[in-house]
Structures are given as C-alpha cells and as structure tokens.
Protein backbone atom coordinates (compact mmCIF):
# COMPACT_ATOMS: atom_id res chain seq x y z
CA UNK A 1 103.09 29.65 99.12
CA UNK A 2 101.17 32.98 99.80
CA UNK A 3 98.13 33.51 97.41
CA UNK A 4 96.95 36.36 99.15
CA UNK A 5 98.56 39.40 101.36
CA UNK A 6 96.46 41.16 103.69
CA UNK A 7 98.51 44.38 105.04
CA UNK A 8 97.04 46.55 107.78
CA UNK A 9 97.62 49.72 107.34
CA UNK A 10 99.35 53.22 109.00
CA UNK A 11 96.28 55.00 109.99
CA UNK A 12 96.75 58.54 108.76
CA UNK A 13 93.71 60.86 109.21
CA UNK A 14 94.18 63.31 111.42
CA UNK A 15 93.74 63.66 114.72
CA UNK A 16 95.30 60.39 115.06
CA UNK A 17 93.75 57.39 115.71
CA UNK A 18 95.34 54.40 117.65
CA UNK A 19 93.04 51.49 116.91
CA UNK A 20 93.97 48.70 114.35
CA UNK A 21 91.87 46.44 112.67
CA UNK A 22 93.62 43.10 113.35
CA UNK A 23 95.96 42.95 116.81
CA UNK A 24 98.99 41.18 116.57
CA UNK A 25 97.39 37.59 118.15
CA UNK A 26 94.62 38.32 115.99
CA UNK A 27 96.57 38.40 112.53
CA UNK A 28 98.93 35.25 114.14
CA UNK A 29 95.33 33.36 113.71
CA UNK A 30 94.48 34.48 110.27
CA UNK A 31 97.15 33.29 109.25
CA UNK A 32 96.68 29.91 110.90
CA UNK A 33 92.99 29.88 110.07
CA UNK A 34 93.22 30.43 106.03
CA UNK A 35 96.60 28.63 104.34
CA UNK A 36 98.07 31.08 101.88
CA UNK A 37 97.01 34.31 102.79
CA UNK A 38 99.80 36.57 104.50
CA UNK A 39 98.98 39.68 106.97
CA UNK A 40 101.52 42.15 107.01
CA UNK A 41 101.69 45.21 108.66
CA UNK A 42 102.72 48.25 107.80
CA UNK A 43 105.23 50.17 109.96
CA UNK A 44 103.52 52.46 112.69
CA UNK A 45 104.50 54.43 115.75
CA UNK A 46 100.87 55.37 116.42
CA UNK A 47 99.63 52.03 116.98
CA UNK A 48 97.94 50.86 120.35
CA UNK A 49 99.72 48.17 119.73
CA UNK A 50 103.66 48.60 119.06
CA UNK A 51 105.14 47.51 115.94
CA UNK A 52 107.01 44.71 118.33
CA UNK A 53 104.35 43.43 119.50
CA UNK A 54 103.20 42.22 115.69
CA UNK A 55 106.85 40.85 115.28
CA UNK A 56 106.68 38.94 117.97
CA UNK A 57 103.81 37.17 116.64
CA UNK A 58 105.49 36.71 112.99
CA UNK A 59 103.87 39.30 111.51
CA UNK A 60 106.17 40.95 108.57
CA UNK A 61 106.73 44.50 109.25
CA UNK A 62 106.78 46.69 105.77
CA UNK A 63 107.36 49.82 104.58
CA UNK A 64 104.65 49.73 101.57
CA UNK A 65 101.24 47.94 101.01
CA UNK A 66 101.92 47.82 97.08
CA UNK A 67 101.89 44.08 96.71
CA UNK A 68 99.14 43.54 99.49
CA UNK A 69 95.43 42.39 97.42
CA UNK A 70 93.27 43.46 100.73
CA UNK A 71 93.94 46.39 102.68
CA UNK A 72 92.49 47.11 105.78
CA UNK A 73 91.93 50.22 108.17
CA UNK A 74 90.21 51.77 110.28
CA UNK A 75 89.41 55.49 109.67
CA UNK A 76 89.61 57.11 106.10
CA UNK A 77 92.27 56.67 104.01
CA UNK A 78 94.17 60.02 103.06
CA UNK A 79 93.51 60.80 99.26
CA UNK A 80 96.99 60.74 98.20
CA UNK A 81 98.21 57.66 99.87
CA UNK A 82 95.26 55.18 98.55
CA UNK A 83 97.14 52.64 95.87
CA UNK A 84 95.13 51.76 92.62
CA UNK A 85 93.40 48.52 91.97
CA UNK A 86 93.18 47.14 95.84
CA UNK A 87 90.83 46.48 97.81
CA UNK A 88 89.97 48.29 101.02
CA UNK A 89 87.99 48.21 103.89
CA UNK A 90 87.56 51.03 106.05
CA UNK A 91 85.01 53.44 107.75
CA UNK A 92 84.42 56.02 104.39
CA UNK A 93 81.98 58.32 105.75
CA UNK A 94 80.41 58.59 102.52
CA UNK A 95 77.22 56.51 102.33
CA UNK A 96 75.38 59.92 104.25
CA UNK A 97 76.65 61.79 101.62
CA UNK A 98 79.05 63.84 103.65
CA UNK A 99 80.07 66.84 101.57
CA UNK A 100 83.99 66.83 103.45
CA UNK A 101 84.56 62.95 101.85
CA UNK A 102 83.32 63.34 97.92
CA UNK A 103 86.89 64.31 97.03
CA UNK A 104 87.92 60.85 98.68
CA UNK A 105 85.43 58.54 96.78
CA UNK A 106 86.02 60.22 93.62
CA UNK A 107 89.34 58.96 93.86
CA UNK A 108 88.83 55.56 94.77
CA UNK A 109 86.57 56.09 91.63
CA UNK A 110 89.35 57.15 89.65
CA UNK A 111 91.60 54.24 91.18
CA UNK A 112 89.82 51.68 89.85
CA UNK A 113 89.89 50.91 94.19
CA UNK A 114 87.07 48.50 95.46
CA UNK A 115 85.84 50.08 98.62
CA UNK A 116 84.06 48.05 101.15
CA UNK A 117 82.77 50.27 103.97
CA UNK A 118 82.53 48.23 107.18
CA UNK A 119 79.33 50.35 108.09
CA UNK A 120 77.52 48.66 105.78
CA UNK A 121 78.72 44.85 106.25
CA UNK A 122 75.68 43.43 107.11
CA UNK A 123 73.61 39.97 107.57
CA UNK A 124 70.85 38.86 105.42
CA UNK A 125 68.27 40.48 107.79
CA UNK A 126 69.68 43.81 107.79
CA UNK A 127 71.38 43.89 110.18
CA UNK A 128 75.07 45.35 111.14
CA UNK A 129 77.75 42.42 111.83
CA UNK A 130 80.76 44.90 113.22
CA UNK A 131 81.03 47.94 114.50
CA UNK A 132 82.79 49.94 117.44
CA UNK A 133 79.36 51.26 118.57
CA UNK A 134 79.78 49.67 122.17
CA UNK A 135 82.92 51.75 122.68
CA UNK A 136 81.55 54.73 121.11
CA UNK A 137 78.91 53.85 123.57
CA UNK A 138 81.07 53.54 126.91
CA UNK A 139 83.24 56.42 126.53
CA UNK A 140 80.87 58.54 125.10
CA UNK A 141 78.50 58.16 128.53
CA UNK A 142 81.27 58.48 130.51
CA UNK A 143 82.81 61.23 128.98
CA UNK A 144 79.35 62.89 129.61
CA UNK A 145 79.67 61.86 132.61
CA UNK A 146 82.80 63.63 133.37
CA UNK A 147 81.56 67.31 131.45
CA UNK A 148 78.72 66.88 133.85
CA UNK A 149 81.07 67.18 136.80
CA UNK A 150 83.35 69.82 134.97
CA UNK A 151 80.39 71.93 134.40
CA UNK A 152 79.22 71.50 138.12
CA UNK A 153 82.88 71.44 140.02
CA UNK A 154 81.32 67.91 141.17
CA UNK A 155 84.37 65.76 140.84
CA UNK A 156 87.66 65.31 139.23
CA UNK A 157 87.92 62.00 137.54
CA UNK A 158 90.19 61.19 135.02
CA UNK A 159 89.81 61.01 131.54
CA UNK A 160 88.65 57.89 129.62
CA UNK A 161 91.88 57.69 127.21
CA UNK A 162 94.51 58.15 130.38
CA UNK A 163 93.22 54.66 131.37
CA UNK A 164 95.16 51.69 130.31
CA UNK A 165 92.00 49.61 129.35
CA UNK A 166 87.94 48.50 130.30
CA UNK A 167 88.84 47.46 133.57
CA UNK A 168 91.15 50.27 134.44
CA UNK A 169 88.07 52.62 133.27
CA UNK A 170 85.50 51.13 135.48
CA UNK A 171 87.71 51.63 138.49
CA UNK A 172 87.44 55.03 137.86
CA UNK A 173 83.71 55.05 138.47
CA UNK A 174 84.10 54.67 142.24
CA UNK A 175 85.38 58.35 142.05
CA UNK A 176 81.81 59.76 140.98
CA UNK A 177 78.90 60.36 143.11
CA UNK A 178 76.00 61.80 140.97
CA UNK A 179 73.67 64.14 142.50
CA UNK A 180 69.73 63.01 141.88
CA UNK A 181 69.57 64.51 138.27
CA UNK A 182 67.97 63.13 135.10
CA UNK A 183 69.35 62.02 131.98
CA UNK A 184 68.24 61.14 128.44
CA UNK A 185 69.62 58.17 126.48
CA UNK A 186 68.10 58.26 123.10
CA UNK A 187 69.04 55.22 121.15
CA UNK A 188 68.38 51.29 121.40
CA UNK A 189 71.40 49.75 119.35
CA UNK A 190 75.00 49.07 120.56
CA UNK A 191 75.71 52.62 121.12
CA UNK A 192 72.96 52.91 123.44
CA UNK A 193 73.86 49.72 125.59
CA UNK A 194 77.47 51.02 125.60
CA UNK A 195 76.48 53.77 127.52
CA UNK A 196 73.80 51.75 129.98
CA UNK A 197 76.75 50.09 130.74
CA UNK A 198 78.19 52.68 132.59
CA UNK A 199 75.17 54.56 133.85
CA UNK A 200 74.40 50.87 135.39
CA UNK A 201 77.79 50.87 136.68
CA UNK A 202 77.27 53.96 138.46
CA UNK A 203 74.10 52.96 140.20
CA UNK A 204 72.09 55.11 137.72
CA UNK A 205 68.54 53.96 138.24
CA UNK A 206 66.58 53.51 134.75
CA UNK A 207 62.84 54.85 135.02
CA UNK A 208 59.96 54.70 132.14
CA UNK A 209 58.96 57.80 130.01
CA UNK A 210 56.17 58.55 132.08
CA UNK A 211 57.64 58.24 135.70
CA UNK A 212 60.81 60.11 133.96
CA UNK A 213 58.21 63.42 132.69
CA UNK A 214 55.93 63.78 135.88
CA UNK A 215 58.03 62.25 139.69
CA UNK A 216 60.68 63.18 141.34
CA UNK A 217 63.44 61.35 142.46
CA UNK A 218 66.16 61.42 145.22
CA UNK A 219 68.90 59.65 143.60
CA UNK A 220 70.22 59.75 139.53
CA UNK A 221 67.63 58.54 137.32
CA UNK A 222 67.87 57.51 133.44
CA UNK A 223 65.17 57.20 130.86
CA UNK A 224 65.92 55.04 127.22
CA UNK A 225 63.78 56.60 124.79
CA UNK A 226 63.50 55.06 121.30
CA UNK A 227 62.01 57.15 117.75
CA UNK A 228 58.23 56.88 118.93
CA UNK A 229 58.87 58.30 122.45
CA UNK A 230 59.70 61.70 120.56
CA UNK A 231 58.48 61.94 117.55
CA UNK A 232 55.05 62.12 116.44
CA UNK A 233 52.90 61.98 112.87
CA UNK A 234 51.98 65.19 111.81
CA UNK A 235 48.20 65.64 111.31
CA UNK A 236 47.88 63.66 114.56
CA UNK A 237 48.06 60.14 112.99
CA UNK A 238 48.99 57.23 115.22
CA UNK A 239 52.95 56.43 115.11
CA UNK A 240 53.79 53.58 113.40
CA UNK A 241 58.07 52.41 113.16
CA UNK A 242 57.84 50.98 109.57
CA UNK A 243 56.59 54.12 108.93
CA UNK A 244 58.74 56.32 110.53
CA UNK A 245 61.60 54.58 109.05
CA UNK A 246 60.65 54.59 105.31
CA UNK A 247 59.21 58.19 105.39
CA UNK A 248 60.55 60.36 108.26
CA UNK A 249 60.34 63.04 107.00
CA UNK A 250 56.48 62.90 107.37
CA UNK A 251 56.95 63.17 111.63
CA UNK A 252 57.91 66.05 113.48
CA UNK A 253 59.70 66.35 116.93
CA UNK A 254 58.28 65.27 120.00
CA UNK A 255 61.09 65.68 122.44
CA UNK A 256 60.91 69.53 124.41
CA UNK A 257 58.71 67.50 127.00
CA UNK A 258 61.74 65.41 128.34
CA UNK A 259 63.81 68.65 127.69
CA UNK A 260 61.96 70.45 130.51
CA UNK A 261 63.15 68.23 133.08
CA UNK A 262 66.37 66.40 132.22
CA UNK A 263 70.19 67.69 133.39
CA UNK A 264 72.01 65.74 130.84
CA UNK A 265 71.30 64.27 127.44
CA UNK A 266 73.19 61.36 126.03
CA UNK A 267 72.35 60.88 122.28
CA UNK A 268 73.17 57.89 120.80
CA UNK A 269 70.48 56.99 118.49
CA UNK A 270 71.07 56.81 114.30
CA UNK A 271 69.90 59.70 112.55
CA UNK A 272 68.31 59.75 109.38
CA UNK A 273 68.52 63.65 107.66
CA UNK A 274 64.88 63.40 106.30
CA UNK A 275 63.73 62.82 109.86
CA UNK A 276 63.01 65.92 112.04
CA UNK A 277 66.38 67.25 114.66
CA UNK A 278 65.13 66.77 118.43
CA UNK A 279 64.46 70.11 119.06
CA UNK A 280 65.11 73.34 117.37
CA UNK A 281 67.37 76.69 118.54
CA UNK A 282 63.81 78.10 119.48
CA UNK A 283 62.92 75.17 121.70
CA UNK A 284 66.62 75.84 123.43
CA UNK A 285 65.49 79.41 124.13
CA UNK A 286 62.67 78.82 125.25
CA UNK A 287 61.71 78.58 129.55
CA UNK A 288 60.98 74.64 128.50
CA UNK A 289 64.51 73.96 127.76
CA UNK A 290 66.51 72.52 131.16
CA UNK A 291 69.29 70.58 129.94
CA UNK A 292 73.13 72.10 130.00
CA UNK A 293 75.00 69.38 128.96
CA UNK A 294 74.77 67.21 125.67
CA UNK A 295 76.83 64.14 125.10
CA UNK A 296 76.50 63.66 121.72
CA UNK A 297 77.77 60.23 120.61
CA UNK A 298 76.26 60.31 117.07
CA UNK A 299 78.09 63.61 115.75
CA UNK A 300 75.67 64.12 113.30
CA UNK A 301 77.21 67.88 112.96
CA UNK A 302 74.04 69.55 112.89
CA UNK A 303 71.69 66.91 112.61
CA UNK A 304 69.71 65.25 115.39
CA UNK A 305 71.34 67.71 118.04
CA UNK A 306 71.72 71.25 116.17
CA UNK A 307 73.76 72.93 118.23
CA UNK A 308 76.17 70.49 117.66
CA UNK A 309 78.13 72.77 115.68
CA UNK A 310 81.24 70.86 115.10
CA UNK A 311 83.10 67.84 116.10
CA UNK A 312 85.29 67.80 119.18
CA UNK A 313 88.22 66.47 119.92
CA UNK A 314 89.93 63.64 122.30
CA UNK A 315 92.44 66.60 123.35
CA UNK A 316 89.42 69.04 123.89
CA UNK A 317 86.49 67.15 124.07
CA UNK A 318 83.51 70.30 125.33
CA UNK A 319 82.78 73.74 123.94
CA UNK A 320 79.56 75.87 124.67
CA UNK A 321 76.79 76.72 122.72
CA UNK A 322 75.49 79.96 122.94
CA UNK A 323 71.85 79.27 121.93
CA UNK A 324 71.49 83.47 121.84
CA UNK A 325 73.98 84.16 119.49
CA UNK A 326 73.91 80.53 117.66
CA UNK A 327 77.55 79.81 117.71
CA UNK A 328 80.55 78.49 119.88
CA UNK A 329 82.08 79.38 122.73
CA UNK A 330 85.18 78.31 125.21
CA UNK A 331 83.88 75.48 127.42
CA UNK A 332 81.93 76.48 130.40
CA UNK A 333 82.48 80.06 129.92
CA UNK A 334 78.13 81.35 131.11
CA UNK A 335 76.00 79.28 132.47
CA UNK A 336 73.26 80.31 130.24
CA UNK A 337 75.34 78.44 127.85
CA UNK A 338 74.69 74.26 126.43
CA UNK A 339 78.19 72.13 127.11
CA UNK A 340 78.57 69.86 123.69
CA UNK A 341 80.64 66.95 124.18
CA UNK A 342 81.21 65.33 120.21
CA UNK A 343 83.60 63.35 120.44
CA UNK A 344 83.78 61.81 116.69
CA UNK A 345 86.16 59.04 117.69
CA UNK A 346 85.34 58.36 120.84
CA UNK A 347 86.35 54.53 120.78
CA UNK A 348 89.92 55.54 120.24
CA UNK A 349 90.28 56.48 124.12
CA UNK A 350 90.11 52.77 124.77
CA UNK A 351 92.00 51.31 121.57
CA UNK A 352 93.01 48.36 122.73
CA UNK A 353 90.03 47.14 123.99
CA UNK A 354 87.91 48.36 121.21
CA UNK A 355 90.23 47.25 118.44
CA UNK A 356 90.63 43.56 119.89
CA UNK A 357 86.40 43.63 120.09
CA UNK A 358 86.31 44.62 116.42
CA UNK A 359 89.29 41.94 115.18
CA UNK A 360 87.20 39.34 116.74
CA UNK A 361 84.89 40.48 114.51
CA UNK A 362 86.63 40.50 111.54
CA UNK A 363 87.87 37.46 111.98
CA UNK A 364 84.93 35.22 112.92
CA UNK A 365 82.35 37.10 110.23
CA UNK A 366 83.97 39.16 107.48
CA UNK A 367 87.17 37.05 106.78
CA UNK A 368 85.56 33.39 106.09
CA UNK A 369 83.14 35.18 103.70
CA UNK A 370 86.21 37.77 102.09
CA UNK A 371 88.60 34.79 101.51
CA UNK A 372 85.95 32.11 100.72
CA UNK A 373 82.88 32.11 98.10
CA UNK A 374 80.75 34.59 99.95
CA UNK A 375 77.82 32.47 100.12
CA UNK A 376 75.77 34.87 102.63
CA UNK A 377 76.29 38.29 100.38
CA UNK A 378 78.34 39.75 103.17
CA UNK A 379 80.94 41.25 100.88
CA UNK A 380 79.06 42.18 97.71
CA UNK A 381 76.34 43.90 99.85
CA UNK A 382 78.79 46.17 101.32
CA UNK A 383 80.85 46.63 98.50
CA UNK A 384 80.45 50.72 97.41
CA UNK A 385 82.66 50.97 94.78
CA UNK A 386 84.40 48.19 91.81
CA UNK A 387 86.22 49.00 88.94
CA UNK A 388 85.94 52.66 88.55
CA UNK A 389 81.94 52.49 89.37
CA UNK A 390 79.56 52.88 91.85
CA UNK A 391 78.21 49.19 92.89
CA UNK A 392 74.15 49.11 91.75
CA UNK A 393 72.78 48.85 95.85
CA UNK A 394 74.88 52.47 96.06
CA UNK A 395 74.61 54.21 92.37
CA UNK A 396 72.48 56.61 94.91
CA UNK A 397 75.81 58.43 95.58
CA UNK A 398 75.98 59.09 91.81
CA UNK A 399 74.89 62.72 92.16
CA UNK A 400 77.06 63.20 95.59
CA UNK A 401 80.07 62.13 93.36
CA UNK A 402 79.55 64.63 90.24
CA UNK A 403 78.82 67.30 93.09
CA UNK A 404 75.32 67.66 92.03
C-alpha cells in the first residue's frame, strides 16, 4: 500500500531546462529502497530523459501532482502552477534575497507550501550535501574556453550542450590548442574543481600567485586564487578568513594586480553582497586592466563581476561590455570591448550527466533523512518556509517578503 507519493515534476521556468531530479533507474530504486512511497512522474517532452524511458522502469506517468505529498524539481516553480499544502524541493533563488523571486515565496507563503531549497541542505558542519556545482563548473570553463577562441578566431569547437554526454565533451578537447595565455580561477569549492577539470584536461599548467603576477610563460598557465589572494583589510590589518567571512564588508578589493596580466578570467567563487566586487568599472578603464574575456560561472548579476550586466543564455551564451559607455553590446563587436559569458544554467548543457550526479545524491543523503526521522537536521535546517511562515533559521527574509 503506498503511504507516500513522490512526483517529479514538468520543469517550467523558462528558458527550459532539461535536467530532472530523479532519472528513471534512479526513482526504480526509491522505490525499492523505502516500501510505501510511490515516485511518479509527471508527463514531459522536455526531459533529458524521455517520458519512456521512466515507463520502462515502472514509473507511473501522470498528468497532475495533486495527490503527490513531496514534490520535487529542479529550477523554480512557476507561481501559478505551485499546489497548496505540499511539499517542495527545488532551487528558489530566494535565500540572497533576489528582488525577481519575492512574488514566488510570497506565494508559497500564501500556500501554506513547505519549501525546502536544496541550496541550503546541508551537514552538521556546514557544509553543502548536493549541488550541480561540478557541472556548473565543467561547462562553465569550457564554455570560456570556447568564447576565448570565438573572440580570437582560434578554433571552432563545438558547443558543450551539442554533446551527448561527459565523455563525448572531453573528446572535444583534442580540438583546442591554447596559445601561452593566463587565466584566473577564483573559487575553491565544487565549482572551482569543475572547471580544473577541464583546464587539466587541456594541459593547462597551474602556477602560484606569485609566479602567475611577475614570469612569463611559453605555454597556457592557470592560477586558483581563493578570498585572501584578493582582498585585503582596510586600514592595512592582516587578513584573517573567519574574518572575512563574518564581516566582509570591512575588506576591500585586491584583485587589479592579476587583472594586469591575465587573458581570461573564470569566476567561480561564492559571493557574499556585503563583500567588495573584484574590481570596479574604473579599474576596467584603466591601462591596468588586460583581460577580454570573463567566464562568469557565479552570475551574481552585478555582483562579484560588475559588468556582468545580465544573465546569458544556452542559445546565446556571450555579449560585450562596453566598459566606456557601461552597457551591452552584440558579442565581439570592438575589441576594446569585455566578452561576458553568464551562463545561469550552465549544467543543463550536460543534463544527463549532471542530473544522474545529483539523483545519486538525493538518493543516498536527502531521501533516508526526508522519509525517515531526520536524526541529522538535514531537512529542518533547510526547510525555508512551513505553514504559511517563514522557518526561525530564515525569518531574515521577513523584510524581503513584505518588500521592505
């Protein structure tokens, strides 16, 4: 007898976005793994995976989550299709306070919906338990990759989401031969090891701060630079992390140094707003300022990378920045221009791949704590919303919700 239905939804946010929470073999062993709970799915010709490939492993196909208890996504949930009183997990993109998502927790609000934001699933130490951040990582670094050779007529490789999977991807790399140019990777987490992965792959030689600011190298070089390499206390106080991280906004910007010699910058490290943007529309005026081409994997729009303007898209993934005039321009249209790659859902170019990563995921760490007593806190810590209130760890997003 089923006790509990778990239905994965139709993603509908648009642009689209292929990736699924559970894949078909994945949902087969949920429902092996816990007796009495159901997954259904609900109809979807978006899907990475086709709607036959779930009913081949048994899994119901419906036309309405209604009677499901747990519903889970991937990107937000469209305002007028979230159903009252379930449960949902999802990526909200509100826990930053992001003005263009208040409309869609005030409705969950008004739902009585219990949101759990898979951003903020976490261990008891902290830290993160899923994410896509290694996909986000890989395509975002190759996708840099790639605007590098558009903007330079270097080489002609395909793009990341015309690739079947991982593998197919990687064979792609033996199309590119860098010239010797330098690149930033901010970031340490597993963003940032995404894209080492490929800048490894590519023969991309990694090189310390210092040997990075003051030689010169023959072949491609990368540098990993993490929140003390470029930022710095102001009044000339020694850096300290803990400190950094519980009052940023106390540091200033450290970074025009690696500016003045690096081609390419891939930014993948978490941004908090109180802390100070890398550089500043000055800095990019100024003689100091070398680099022409920013991969930006956060997509903080206008945050750690300011002249990330807004967020691209799979189908056109570059624009210019004209640091001049402060706005946007066609892609590689003056060479006095930046090239922004900002992807904002980069992992979707390898769906199948990411989504059966993040399943595993789901599986093996959220579910046993969802469906069982939740002994670690893994639920009710990233639990936003419950019965028409804020949870106490977020009543921070009080003022965000009245619009205050």
């Amino acid at each position: 007898m089923t006790e509990t239905k778990i239905g994965l939804i139709r993603e509908g946010k648009i642009p689209i976005d292929r990736r699924v929470a559970l894949t078909p073999a994945q949902a087969k062993t949920v429902m092996h793994r816990f007796p009495g709970v159901e997954v259904v799915a609900e109809r979807s010709d978006i899907r990475c995976y086709p709607d036959k490939e779930y009913e081949r492993e048994g899994i119901r196909l419906v036309d309405s989550l209604e009677d499901c208890k747990i519903i889970l996504g991937v990107k937000e949930v469209p305002v007028d299709s979230l159903i009252p009183a379930k449960t949902y997990f999802f990526f909200s993109h509100t826990i930053k306070k992001q003005p263009y998502n208040r409309g869609l927790l005030q409705e969950i609000l008004r739902k009585n919906i219990t949101l759990v934001d898979y951003e903020t699933l976490t261990d008891q130490t902290g830290k993160r338990i899923i994410a896509f951040g290694r996909w986000a990582g890989i395509v975002g670094s190759y996708n840099g990759i790639w605007t590098f050779g558009q903007r330079y007529n270097l080489f002609n490789t395909r793009r990341a989401y015309t690739c079947f999977d991982l593998d197919d991807l990687w064979s792609e790399l033996t199309n590119i031969n860098l010239p010797p140019i330098k690149i930033v990777l901010t970031g340490g987490g597993r963003v940032a090891k995404g894209a080492i992965e490929v800048l490894t792959r590519l023969g991309v030689r990694k090189v310390t701060p210092r040997q990075f600011l003051e030689q010169w190298f023959d072949f491609p070089v990368f540098v990993q630079l993490n929140a003390r390499n470029y930022n710095r206390r102001k009044g000339g106080q020694d850096f300290s992390r803990n400190d950094f991280y519980r009052a940023p906004q106390m540091y200033e910007a450290d970074f025009i140094k690696y500016a003045a010699v690096a081609d390419l910058l891939i930014a993948s490290a978490f941004w908090d707003p109180k802390a100070p943007a890398l550089f500043s529309r000055e800095e990019i005026l100024s003689d100091d300022f070398k680099i022409a081409v920013i991969a930006d994997i956060t997509c903080d729009i206008e945050g750690s990378i300011p002249c990330t303007k807004r967020p691209s898209t799979i189908e056109d993934p570059i624009y210019d920045y004209n640091p001049c005039d402060n706005q946007i321009e066609n892609p590689l249209s003056d060479e006095a221009n930046i090239t922004i790659m900002a992807v904002d859902n980069l992992p979707c170019e390898l769906p199948r791949d990411a989504s059966t990563s993040f399943g595993k995921d789901i599986v093996e760490k959220v579910l046993p704590e969802l469906l069982g007593d939740d002994s670690g806190g893994v639920i009710r810590r990233a639990t936003i919303a419950e019965a028409g209130k804020l949870t106490e760890r977020f009543t921070y997003l009080q003022e965000y919700v009245d619009g205050r």
